[in-house]
Protein backbone atom coordinates (compact mmCIF):
# COMPACT_ATOMS: atom_id res chain seq x y z
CA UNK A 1 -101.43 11.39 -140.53
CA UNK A 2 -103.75 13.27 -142.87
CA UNK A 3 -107.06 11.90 -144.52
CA UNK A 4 -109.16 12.79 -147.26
CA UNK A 5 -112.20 13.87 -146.68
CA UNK A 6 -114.91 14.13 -149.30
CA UNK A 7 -117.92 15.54 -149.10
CA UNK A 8 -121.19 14.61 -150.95
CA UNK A 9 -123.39 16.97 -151.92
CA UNK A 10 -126.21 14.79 -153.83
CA UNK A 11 -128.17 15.79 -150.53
CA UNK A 12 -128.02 19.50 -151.31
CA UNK A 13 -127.94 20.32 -154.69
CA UNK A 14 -126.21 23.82 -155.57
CA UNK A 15 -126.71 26.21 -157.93
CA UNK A 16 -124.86 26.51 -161.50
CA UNK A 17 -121.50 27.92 -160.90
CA UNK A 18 -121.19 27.18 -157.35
CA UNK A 19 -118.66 24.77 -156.08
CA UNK A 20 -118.30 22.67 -152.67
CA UNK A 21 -115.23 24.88 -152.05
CA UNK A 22 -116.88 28.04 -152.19
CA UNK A 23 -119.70 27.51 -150.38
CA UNK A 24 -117.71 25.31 -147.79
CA UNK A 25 -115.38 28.01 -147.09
CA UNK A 26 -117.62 30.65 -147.47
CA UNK A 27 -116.64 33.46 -144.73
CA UNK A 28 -119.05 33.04 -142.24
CA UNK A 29 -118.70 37.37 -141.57
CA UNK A 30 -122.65 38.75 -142.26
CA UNK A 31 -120.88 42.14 -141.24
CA UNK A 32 -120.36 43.95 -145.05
CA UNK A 33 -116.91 44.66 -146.01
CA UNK A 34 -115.93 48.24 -146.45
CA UNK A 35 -113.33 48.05 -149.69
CA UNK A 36 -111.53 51.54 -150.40
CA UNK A 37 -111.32 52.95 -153.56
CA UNK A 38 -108.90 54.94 -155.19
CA UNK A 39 -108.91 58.86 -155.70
CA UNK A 40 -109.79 59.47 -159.47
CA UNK A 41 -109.95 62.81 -158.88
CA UNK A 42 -108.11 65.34 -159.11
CA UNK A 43 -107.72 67.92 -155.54
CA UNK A 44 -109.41 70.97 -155.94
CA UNK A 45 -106.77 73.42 -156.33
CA UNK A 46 -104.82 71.94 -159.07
CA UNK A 47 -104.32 73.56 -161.89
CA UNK A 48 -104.12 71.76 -165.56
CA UNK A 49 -101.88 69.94 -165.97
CA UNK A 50 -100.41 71.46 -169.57
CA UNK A 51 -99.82 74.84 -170.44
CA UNK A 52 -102.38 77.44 -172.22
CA UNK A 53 -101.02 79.12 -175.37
CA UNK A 54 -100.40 82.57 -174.62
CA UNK A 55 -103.31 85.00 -176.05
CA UNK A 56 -101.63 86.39 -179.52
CA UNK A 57 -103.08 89.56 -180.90
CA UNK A 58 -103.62 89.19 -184.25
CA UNK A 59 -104.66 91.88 -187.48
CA UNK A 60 -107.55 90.64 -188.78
CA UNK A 61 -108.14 91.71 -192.34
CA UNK A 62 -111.82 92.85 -192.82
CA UNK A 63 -111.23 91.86 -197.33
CA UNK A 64 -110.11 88.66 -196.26
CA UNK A 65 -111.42 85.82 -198.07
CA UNK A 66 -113.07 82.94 -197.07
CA UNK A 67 -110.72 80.77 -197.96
CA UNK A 68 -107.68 82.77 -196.93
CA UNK A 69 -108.58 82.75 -193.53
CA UNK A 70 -109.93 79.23 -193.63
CA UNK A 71 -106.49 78.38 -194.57
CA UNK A 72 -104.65 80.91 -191.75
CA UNK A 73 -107.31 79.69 -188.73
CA UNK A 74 -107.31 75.97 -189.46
CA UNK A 75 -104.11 75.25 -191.66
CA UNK A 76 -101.60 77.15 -190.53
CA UNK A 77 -102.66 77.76 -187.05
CA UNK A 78 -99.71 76.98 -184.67
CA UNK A 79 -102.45 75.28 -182.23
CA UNK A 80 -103.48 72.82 -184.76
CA UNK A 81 -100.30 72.48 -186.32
CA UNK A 82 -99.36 68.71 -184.90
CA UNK A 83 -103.05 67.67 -185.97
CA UNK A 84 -103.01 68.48 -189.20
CA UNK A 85 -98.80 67.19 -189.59
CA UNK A 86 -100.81 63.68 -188.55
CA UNK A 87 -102.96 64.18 -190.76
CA UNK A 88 -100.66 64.59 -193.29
CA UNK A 89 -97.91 61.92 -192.37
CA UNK A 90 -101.35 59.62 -192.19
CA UNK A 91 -102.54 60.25 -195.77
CA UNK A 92 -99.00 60.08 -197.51
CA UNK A 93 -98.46 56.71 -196.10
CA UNK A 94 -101.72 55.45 -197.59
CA UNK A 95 -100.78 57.48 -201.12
CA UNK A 96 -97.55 55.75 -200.91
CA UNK A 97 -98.92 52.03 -200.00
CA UNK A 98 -101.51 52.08 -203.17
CA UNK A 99 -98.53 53.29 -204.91
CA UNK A 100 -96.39 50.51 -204.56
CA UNK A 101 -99.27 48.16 -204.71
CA UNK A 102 -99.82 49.31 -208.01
CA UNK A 103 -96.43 49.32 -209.38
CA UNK A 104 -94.49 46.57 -207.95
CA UNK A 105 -97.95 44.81 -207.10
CA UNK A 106 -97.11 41.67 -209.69
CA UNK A 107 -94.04 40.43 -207.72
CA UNK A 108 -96.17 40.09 -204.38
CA UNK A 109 -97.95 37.34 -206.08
CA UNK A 110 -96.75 34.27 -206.76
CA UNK A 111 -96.39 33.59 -210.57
């Protein structure tokens, strides 16, 4: 037959946040614990994991402009070519959503 025990701790007050549990079945090791962690790192001879662009050669103008090669480096560049399509995409969504705010903006709102 089981009985319930209960256990009264108005002799020995505990502190905030502690209950009779925990400090009842506290584990009574004092050796510490050694807890494993795991490998963040990588190994030291990996190699990246993507692939470098191959080195292009390219004819560099010396009466270029500014803003031509602004536009060829940064623009047009294959490297930052899915950037700047985000970019893009990212701006003609927020064109498009003021657009149809403005013009079809009446029959969002109740009349």
């Amino acid at each position: 037959m089981l009985t319930k025990c209960s256990i009264s701790n108005s002799a020995m007050p505990l502190p905030l946040g502690t209950s009779v549990h925990s400090t009842f079945f506290h584990s009574q090791s004092t050796t510490p614990q050694k807890h494993s962690m795991a490998r963040r790192a990588a190994p030291a001879n990996a190699t990246p994991a993507f692939f470098a662009a191959p080195a292009r050669r390219q004819i560099v103008d010396p009466n270029e402009s500014a803003l031509s090669r602004f536009i060829r480096e940064q623009i047009t560049a294959p490297e930052k070519l899915p950037g700047n399509i985000s970019i893009v995409t990212g701006m003609s969504v927020f064109v498009a959503g003021i657009f149809v705010a403005r013009t079809w903006g009446d029959m969002l709102v109740p009349a």
